[in-house]
C-alpha atoms as a PDB file:
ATOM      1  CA  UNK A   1      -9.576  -8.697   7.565  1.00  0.00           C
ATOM      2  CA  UNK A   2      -8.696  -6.090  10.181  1.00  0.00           C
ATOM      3  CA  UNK A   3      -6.051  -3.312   9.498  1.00  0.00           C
ATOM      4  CA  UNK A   4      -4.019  -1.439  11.661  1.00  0.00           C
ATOM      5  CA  UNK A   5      -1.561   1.653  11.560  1.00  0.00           C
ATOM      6  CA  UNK A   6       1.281  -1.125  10.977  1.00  0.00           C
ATOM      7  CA  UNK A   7       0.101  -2.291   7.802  1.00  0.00           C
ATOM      8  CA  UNK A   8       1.002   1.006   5.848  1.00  0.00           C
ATOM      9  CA  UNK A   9       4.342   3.301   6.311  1.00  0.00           C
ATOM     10  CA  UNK A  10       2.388   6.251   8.296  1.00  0.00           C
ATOM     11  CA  UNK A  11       4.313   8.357   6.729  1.00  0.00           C
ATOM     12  CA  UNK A  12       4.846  12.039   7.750  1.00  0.00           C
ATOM     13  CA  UNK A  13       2.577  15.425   7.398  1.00  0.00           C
ATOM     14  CA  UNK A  14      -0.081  15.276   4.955  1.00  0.00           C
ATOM     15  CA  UNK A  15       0.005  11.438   5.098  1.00  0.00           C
ATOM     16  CA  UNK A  16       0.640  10.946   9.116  1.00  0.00           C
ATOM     17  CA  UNK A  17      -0.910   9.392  11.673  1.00  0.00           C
ATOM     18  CA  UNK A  18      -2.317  12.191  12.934  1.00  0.00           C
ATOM     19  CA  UNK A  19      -3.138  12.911   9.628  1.00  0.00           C
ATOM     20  CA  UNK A  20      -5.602   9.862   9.535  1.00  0.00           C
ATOM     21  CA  UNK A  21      -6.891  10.011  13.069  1.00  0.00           C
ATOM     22  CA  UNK A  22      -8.325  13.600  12.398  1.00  0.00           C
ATOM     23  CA  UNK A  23     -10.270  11.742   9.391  1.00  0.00           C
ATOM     24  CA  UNK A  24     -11.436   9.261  11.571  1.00  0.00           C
ATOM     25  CA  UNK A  25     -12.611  11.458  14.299  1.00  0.00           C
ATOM     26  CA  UNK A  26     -14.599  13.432  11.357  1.00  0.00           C
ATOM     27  CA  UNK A  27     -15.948  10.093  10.079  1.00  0.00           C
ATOM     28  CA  UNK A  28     -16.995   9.354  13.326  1.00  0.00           C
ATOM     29  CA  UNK A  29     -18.809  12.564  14.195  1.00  0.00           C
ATOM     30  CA  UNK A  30     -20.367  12.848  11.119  1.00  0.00           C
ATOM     31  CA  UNK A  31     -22.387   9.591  12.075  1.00  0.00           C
ATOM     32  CA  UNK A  32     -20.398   6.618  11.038  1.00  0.00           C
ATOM     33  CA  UNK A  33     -20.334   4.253  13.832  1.00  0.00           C
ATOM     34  CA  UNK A  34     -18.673   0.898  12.336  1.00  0.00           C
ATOM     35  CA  UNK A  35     -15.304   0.516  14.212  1.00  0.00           C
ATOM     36  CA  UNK A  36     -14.466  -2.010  11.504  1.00  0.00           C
ATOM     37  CA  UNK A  37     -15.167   0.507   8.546  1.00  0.00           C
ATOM     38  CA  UNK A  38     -13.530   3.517  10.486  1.00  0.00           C
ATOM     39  CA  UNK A  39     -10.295   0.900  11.040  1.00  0.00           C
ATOM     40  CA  UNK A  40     -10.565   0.640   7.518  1.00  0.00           C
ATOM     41  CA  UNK A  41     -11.056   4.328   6.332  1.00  0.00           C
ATOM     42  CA  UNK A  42      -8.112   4.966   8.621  1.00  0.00           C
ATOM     43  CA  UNK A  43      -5.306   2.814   7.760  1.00  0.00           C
ATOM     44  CA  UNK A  44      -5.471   2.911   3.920  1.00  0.00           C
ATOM     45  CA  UNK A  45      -3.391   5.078   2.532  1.00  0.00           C
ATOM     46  CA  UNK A  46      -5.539   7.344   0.251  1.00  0.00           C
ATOM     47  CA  UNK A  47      -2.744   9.501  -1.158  1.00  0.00           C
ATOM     48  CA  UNK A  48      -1.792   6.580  -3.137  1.00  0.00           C
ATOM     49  CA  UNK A  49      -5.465   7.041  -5.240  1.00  0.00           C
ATOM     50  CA  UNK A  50      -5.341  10.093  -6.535  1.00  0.00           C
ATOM     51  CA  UNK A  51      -2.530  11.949  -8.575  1.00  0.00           C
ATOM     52  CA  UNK A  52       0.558  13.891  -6.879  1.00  0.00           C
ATOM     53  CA  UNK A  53      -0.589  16.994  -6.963  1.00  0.00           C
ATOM     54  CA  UNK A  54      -3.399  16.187  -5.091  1.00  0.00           C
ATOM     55  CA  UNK A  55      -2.181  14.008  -2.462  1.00  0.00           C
ATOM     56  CA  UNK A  56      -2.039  17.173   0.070  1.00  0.00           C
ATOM     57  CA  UNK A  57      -5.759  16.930   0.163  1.00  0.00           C
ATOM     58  CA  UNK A  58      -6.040  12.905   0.055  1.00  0.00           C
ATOM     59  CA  UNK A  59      -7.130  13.397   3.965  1.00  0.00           C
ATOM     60  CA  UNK A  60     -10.159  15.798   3.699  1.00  0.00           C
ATOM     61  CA  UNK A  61     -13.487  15.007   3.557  1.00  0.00           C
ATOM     62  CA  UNK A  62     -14.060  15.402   0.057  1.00  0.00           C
ATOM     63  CA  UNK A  63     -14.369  14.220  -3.414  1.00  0.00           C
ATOM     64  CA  UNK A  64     -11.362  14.513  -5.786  1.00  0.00           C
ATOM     65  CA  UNK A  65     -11.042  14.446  -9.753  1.00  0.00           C
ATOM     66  CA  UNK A  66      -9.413  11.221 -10.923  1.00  0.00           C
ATOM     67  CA  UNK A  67      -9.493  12.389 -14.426  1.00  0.00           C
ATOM     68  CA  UNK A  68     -11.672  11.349 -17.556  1.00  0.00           C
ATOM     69  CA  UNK A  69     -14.538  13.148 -15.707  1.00  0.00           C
ATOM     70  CA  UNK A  70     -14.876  10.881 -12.924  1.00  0.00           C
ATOM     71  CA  UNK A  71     -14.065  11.691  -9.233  1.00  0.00           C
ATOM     72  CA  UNK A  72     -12.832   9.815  -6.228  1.00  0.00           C
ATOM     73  CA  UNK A  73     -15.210  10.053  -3.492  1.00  0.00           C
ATOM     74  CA  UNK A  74     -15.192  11.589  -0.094  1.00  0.00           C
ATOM     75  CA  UNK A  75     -14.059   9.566   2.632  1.00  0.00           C
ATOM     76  CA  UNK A  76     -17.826  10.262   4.590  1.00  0.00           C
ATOM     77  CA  UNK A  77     -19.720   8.709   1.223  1.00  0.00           C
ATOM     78  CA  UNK A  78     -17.012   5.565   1.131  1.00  0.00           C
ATOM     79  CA  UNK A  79     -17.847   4.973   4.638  1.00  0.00           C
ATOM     80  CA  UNK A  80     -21.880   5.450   4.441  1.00  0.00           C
ATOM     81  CA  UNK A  81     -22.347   3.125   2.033  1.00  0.00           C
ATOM     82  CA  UNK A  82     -20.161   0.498   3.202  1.00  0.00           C
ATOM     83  CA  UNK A  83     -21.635   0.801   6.273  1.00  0.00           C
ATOM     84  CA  UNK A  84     -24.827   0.466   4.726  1.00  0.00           C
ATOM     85  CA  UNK A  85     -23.940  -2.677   2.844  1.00  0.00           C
ATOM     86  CA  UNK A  86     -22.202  -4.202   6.016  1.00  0.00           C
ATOM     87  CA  UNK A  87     -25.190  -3.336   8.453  1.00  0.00           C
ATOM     88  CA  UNK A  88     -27.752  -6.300   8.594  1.00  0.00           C
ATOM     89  CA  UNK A  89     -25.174  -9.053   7.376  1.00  0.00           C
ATOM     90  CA  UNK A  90     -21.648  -9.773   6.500  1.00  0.00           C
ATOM     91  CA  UNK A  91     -21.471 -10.483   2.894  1.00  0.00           C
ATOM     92  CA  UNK A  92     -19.454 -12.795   1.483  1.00  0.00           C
ATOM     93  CA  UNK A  93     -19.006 -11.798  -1.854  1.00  0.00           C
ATOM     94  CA  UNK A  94     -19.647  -8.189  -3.198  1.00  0.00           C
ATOM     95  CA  UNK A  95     -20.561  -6.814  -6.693  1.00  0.00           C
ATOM     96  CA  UNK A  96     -18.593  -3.262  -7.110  1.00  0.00           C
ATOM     97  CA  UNK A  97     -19.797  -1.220 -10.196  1.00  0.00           C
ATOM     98  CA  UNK A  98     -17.239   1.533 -11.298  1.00  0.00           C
ATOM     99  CA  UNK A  99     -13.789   0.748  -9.917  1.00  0.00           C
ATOM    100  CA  UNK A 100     -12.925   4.017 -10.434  1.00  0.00           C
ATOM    101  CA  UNK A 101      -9.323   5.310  -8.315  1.00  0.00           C
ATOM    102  CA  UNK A 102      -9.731   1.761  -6.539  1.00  0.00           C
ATOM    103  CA  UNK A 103     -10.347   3.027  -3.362  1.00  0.00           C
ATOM    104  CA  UNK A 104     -13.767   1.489  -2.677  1.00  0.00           C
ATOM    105  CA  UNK A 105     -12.691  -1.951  -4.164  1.00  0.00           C
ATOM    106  CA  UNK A 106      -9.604  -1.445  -1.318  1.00  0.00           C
ATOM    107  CA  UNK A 107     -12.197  -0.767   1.135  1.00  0.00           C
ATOM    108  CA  UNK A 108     -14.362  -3.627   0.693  1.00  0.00           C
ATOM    109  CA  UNK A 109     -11.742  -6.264  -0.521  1.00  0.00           C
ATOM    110  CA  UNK A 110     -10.095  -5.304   3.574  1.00  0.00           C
ATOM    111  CA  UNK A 111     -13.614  -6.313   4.820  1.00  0.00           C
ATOM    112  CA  UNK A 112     -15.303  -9.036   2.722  1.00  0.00           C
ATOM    113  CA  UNK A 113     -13.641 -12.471   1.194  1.00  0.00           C
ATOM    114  CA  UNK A 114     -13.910 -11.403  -2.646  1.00  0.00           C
ATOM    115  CA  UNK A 115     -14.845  -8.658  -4.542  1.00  0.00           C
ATOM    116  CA  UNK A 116     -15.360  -8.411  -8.659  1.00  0.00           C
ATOM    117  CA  UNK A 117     -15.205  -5.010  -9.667  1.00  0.00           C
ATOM    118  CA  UNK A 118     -16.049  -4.062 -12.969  1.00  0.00           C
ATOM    119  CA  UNK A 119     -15.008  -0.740 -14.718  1.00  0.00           C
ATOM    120  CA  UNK A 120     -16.202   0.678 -18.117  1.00  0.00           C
ATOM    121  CA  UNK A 121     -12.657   3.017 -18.488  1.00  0.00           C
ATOM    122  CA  UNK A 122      -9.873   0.928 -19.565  1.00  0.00           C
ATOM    123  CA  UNK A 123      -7.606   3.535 -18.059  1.00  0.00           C
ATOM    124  CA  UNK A 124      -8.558   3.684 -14.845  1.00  0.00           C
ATOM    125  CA  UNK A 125      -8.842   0.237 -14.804  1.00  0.00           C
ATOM    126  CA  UNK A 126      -5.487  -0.308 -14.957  1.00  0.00           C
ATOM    127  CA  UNK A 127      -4.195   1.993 -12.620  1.00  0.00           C
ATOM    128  CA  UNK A 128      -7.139   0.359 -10.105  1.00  0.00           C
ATOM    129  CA  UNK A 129      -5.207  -2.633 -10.629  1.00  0.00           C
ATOM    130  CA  UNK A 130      -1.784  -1.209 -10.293  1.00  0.00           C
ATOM    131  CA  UNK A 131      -2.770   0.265  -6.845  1.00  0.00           C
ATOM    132  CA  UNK A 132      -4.659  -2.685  -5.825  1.00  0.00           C
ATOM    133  CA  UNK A 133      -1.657  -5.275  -6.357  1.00  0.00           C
ATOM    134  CA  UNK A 134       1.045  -2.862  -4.644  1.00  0.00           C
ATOM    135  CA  UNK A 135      -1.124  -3.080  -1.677  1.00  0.00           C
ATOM    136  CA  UNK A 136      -1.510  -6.748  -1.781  1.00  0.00           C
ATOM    137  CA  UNK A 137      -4.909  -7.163  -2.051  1.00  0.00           C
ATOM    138  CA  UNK A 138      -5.262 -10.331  -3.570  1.00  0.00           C
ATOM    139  CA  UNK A 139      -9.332 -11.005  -3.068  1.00  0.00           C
ATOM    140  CA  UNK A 140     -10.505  -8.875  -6.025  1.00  0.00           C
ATOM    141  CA  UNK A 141     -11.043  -9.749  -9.474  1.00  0.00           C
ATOM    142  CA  UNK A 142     -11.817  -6.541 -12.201  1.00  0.00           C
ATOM    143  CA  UNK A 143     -13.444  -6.480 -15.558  1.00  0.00           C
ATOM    144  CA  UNK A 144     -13.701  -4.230 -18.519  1.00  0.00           C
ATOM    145  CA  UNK A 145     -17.244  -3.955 -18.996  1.00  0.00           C
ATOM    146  CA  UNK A 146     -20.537  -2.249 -19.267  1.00  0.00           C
ATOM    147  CA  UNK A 147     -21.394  -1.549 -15.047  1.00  0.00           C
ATOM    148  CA  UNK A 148     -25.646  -1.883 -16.053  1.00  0.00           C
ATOM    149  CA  UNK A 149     -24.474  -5.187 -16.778  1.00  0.00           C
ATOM    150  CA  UNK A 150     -22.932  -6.643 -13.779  1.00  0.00           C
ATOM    151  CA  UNK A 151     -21.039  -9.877 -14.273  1.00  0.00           C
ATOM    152  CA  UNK A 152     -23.460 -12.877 -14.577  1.00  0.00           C
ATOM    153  CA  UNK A 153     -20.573 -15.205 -14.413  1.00  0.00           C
ATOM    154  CA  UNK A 154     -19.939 -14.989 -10.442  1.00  0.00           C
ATOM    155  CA  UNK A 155     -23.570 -14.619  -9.634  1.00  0.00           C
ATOM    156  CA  UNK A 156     -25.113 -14.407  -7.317  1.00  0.00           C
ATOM    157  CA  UNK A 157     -24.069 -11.865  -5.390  1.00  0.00           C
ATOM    158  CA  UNK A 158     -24.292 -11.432  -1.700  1.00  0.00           C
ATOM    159  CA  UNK A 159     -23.899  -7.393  -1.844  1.00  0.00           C
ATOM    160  CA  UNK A 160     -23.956  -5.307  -4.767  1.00  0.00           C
ATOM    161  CA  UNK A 161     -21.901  -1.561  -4.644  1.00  0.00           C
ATOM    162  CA  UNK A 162     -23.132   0.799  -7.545  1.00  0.00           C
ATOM    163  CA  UNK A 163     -20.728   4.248  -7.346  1.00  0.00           C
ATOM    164  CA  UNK A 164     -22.611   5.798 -10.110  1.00  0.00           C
ATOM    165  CA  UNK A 165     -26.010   6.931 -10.860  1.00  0.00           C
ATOM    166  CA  UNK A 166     -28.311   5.452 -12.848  1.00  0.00           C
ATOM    167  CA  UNK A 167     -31.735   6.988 -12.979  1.00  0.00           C
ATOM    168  CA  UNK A 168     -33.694   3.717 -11.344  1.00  0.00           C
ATOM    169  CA  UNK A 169     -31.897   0.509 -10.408  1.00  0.00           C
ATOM    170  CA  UNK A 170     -30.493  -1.650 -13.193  1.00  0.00           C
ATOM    171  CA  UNK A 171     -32.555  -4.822 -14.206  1.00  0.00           C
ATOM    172  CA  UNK A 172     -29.555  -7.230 -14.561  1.00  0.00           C
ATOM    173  CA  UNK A 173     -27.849  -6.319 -11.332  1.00  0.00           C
ATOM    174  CA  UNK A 174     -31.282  -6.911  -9.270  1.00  0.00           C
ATOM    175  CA  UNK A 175     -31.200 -10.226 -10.968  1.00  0.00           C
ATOM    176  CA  UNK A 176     -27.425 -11.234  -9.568  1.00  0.00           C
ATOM    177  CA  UNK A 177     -28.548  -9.943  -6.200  1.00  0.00           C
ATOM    178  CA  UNK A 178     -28.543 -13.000  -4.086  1.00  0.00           C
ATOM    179  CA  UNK A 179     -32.144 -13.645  -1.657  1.00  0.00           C
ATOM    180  CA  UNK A 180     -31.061 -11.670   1.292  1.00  0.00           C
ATOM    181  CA  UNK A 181     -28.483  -9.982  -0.670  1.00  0.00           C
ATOM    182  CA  UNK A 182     -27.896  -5.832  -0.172  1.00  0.00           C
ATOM    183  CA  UNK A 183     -27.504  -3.088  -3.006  1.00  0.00           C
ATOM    184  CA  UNK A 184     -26.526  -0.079  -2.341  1.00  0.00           C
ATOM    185  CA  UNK A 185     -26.945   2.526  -4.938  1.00  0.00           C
ATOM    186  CA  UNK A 186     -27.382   6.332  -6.092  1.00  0.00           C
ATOM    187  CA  UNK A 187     -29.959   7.037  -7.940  1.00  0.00           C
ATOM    188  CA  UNK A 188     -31.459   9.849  -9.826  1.00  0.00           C
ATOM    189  CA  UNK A 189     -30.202  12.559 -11.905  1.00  0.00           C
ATOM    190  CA  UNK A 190     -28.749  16.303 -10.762  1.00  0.00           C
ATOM    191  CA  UNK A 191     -29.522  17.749  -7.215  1.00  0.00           C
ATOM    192  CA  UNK A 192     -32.202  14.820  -6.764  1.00  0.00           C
ATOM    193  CA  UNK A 193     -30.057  12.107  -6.169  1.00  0.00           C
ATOM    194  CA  UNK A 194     -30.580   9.555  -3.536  1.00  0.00           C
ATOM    195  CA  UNK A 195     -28.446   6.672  -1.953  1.00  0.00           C
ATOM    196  CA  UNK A 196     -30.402   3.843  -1.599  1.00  0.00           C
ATOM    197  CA  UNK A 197     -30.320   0.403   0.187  1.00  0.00           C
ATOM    198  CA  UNK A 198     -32.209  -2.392  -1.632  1.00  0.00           C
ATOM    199  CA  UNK A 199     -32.706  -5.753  -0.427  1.00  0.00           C
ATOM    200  CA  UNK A 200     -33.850  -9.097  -1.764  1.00  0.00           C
ATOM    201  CA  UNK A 201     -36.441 -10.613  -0.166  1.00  0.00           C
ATOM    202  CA  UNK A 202     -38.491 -13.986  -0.525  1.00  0.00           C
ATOM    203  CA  UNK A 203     -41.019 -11.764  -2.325  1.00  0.00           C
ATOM    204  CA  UNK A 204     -39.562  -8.713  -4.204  1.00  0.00           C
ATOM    205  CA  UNK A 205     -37.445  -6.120  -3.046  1.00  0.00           C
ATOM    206  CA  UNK A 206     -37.538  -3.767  -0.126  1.00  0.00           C
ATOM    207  CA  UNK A 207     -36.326  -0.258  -0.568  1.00  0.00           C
ATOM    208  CA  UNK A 208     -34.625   1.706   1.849  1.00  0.00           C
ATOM    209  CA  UNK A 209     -34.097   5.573   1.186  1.00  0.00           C
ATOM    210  CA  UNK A 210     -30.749   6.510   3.200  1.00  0.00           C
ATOM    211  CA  UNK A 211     -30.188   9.934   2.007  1.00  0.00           C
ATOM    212  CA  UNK A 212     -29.346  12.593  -0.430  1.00  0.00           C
ATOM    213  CA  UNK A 213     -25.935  12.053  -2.610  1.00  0.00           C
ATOM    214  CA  UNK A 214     -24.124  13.303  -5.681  1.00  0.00           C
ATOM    215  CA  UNK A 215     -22.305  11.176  -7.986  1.00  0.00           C
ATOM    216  CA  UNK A 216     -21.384  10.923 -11.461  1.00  0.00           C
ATOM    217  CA  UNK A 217     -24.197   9.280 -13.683  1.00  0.00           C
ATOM    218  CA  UNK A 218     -23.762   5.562 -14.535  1.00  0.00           C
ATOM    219  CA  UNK A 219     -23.064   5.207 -18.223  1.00  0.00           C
ATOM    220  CA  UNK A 220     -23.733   2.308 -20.777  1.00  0.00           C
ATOM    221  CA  UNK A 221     -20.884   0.830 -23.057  1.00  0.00           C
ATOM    222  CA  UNK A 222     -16.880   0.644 -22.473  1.00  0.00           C
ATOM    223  CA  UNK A 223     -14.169   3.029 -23.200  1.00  0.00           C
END
């Protein structure tokens, strides 16, 4: 699905047009070359994700607290690694771990035919959800569950998102990944964190190191 300018109120200052062009152009210089992602990045209205007091900084390239010690990420990291997922195929369904503000999920559900998103905070669960159905994005389906886990039920899956970190990749959501399929994942603990693209293949699993990331770490259990 392709967005344009039209499809949210630009609004005026801190959420204008301008406003979002100057984001772009950042995106863009900073190395992210997918016109369809940067369409994406750029009509979305990210002020909408995080709280109020905060929305005067919705348009920088950075990450911002969501609250119960998780952030929203920067606008360069949500485009890397859906760039990264998108690159070598156009998957038709797509795994997210850690909903989170909702964001990603936004992202991806603009770009791909379905996305199940599964969050271990109740909380921000709902609000994801709340954000998610005033934008009309009717292509995602979320779950309150343990991330590690994935969701067996809709598997396999054609791309897999992790947005947290666990210290090697998760046995259960290399299992959902479909042959051919794409995860894309931090991993590590601390300063040594890496993003990295893994892909299914008729024989095991090639990894890809992309490069160096900080996230929060992926935890077990629900809240």
């Amino acid at each position: 699905m392709q967005l344009t300018w039209e499809d949210f109120d630009p609004g005026i200052g801190m959420t204008s047009r301008r406003t979002r062009e100057r984001l772009v152009a950042r995106l863009r210089q900073a190395g992210i070359r997918s016109p369809e992602v940067l369409a994406v990045i750029g009509a979305l209205p990210r002020h909408l994700f995080v709280d109020e007091a905060l929305a005067s900084r919705a348009y920088e390239d950075s990450a911002l607290p969501i609250g119960y010690g998780q952030t929203l990420s920067q606008p360069y990291t949500v485009a890397r690694m859906t760039e990264a997922l998108l690159e070598s195929a156009q998957p038709d369904t797509v795994l997210e771990i850690g909903t989170g503000s909702g964001f990603q999920t936004a992202v991806l559900a603009s770009l791909v035919r379905r996305v199940y998103s599964v969050e271990r905070l109740r909380e921000l669960l709902g609000c994801a959800q709340e954000r998610l159905r005033v934008l009309k994005k009717r292509n995602v389906r979320f779950r309150h569950g343990d991330g590690a886990l994935g969701w067996r039920e809709y598997a396999p899956y054609q791309g897999i998102m992790v947005t947290a970190a666990p210290r090697g990749v998760p046995r259960a959501l290399a299992e959902q990944l479909a042959p051919g399929g794409v995860m894309i994942l931090p991993m590590g603990e601390g300063a040594k964190q890496m993003l990295v693209r893994l892909t299914r293949t008729s024989v095991g699993f090639k990894h890809e190191v992309l490069e160096t990331v900080s996230f929060v770490p992926l935890l077990n259990g629900v809240s």
